[in-house]
C-alpha atoms as a PDB file:
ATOM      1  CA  UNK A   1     -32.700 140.842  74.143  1.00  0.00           C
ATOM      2  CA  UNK A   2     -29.733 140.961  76.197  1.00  0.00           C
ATOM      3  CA  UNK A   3     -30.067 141.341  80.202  1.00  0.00           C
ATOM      4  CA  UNK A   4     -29.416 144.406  82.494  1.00  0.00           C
ATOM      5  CA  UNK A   5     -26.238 144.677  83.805  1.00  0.00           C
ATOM      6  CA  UNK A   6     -26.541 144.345  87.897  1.00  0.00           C
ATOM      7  CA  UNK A   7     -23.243 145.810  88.649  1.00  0.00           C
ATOM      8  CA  UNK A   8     -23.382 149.799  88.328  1.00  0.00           C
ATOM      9  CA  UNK A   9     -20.184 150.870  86.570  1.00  0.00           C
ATOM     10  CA  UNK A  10     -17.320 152.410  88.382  1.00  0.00           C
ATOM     11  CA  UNK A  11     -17.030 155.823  89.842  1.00  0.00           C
ATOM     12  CA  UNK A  12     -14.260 157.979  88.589  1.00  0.00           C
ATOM     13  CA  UNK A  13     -12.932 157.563  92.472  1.00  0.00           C
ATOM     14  CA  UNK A  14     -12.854 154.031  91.899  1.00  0.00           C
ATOM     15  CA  UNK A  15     -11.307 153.979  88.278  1.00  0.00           C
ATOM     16  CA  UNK A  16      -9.016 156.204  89.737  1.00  0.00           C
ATOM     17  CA  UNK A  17      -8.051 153.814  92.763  1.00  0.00           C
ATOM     18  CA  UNK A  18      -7.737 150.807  90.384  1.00  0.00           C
ATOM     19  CA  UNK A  19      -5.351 152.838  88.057  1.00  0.00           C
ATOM     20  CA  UNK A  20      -2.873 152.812  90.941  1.00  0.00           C
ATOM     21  CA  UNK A  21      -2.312 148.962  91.073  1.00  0.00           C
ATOM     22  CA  UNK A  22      -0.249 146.202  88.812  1.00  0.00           C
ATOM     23  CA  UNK A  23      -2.103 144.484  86.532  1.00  0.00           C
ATOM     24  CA  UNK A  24      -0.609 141.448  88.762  1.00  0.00           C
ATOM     25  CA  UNK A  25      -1.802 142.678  91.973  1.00  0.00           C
ATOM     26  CA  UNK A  26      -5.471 143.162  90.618  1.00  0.00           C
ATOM     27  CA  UNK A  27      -5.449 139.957  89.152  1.00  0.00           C
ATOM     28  CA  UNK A  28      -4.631 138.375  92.221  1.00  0.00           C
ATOM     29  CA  UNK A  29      -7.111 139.838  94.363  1.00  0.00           C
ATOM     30  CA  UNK A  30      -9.694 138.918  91.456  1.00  0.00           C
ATOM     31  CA  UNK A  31      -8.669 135.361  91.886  1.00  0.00           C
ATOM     32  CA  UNK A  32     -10.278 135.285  95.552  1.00  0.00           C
ATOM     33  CA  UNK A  33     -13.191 135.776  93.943  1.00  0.00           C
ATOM     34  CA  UNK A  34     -13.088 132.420  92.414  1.00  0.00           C
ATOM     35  CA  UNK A  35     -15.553 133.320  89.935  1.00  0.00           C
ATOM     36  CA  UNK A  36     -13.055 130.906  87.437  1.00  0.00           C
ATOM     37  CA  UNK A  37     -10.656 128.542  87.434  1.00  0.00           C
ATOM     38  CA  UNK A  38      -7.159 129.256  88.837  1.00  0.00           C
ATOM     39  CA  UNK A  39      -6.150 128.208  85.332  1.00  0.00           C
ATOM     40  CA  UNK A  40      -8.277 130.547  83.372  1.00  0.00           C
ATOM     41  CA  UNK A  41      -6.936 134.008  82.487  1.00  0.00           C
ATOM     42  CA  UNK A  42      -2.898 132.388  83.077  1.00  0.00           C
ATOM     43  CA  UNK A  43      -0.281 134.852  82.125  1.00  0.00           C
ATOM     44  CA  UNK A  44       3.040 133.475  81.885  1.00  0.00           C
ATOM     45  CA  UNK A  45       5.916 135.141  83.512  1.00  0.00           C
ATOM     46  CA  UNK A  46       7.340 136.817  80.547  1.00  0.00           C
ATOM     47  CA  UNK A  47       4.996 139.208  80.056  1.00  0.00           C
ATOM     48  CA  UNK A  48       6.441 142.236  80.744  1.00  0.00           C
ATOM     49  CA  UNK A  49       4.943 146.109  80.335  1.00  0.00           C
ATOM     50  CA  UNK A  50       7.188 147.328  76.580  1.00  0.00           C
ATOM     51  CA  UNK A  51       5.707 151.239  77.534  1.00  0.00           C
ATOM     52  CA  UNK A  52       6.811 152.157  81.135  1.00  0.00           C
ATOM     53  CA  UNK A  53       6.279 155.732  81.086  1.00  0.00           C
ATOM     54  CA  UNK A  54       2.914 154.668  80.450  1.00  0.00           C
ATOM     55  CA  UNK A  55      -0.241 155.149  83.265  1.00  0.00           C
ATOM     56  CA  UNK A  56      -1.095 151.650  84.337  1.00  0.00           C
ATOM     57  CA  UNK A  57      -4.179 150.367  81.977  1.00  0.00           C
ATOM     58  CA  UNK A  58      -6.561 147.796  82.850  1.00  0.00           C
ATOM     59  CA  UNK A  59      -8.840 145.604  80.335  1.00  0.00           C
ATOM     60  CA  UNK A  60      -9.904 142.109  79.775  1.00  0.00           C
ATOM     61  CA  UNK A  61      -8.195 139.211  78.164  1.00  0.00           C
ATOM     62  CA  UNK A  62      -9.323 136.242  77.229  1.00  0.00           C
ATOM     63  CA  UNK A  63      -8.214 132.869  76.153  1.00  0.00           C
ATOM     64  CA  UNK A  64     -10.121 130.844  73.710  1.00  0.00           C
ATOM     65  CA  UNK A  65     -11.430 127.787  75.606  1.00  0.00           C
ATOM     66  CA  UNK A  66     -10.013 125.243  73.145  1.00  0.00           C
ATOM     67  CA  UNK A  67      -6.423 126.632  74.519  1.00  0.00           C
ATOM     68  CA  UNK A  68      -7.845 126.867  78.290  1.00  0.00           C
ATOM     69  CA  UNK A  69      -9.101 123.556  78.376  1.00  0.00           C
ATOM     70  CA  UNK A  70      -5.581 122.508  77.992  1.00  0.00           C
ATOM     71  CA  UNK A  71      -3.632 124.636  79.984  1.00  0.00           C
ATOM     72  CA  UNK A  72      -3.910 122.247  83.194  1.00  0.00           C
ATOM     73  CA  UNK A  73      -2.792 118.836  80.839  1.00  0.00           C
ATOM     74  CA  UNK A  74       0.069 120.498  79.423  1.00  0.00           C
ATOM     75  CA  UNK A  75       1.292 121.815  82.779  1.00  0.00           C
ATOM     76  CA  UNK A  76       0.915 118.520  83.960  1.00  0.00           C
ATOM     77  CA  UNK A  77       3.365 117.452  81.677  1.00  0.00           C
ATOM     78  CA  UNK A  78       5.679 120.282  81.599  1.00  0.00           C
ATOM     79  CA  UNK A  79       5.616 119.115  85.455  1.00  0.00           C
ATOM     80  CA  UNK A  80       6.356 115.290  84.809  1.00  0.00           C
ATOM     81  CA  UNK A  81       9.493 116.265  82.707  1.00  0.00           C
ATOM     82  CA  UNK A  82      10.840 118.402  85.492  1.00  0.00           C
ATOM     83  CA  UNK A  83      10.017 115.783  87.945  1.00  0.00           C
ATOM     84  CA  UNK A  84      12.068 113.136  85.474  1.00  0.00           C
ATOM     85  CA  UNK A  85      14.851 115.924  85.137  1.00  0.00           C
ATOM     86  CA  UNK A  86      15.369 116.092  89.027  1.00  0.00           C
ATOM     87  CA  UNK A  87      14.766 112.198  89.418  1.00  0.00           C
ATOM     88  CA  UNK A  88      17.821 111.331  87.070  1.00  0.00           C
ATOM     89  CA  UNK A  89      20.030 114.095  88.411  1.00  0.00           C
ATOM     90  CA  UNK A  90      19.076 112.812  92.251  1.00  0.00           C
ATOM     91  CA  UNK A  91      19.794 109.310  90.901  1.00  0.00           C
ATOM     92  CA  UNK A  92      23.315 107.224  92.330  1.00  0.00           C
ATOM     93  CA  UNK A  93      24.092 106.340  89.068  1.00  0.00           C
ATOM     94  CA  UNK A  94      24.024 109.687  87.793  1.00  0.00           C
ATOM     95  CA  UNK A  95      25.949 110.878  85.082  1.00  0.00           C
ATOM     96  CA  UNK A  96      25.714 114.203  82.724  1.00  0.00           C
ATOM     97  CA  UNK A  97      26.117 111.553  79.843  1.00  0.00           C
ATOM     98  CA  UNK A  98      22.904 109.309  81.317  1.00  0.00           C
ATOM     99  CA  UNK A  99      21.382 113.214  81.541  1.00  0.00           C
ATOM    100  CA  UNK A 100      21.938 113.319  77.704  1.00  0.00           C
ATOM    101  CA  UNK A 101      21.090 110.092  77.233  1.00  0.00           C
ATOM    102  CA  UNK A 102      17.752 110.460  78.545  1.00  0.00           C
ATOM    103  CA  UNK A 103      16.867 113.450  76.331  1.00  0.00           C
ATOM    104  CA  UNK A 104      18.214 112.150  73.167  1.00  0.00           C
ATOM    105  CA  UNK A 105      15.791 109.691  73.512  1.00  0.00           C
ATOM    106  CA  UNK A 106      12.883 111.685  74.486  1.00  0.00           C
ATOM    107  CA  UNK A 107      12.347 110.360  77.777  1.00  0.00           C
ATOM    108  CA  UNK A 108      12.744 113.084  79.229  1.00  0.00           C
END
């Protein structure tokens, strides 16, 4: 038996409103919430609308958790590299060769 929904659902006025607003601007304001993690519900910056002449559409999507779990680790890492990246190029001894170097061998 599943239990009763607390939240009324929307008035057309407030459909309405909502259909006025970026998916990125409601999904911002939903963050203050905090109802989740910063890292859950991530869209990366590619994603781009394909039908412009479209009315703005809201829904839900979801990441499985076995991919969410990770998101923070693999940023982490994406972040490390970057930090490397800048630390050789920053370096007195730098070189675009040492650059190469670097990534060749997958230190970097």
């Amino acid at each position: 038996m599943s239990k009763p929904n607390p939240v009324p659902p929307l008035t057309t006025e407030e459909l309405d409103a909502l259909r006025r607003l970026d998916a990125g601007t409601l999904a911002n304001a939903i963050e203050t919430f905090r109802v989740r993690l910063r890292n859950e519900g991530f869209v990366h910056g590619s994603v781009r609308c394909l039908f412009p002449q479209l009315q703005p559409m809201h829904g839900v999507q979801s990441i499985p958790l076995e991919l969410a779990g990770r998101i923070p680790a693999v940023a982490a890492e994406i972040a490390a590299k970057h930090r490397a990246i800048i630390d050789v190029c920053h370096s007195p001894e730098f070189s675009l060769e040492k650059l190469r170097e670097a990534v060749r061998k997958n230190q970097i």
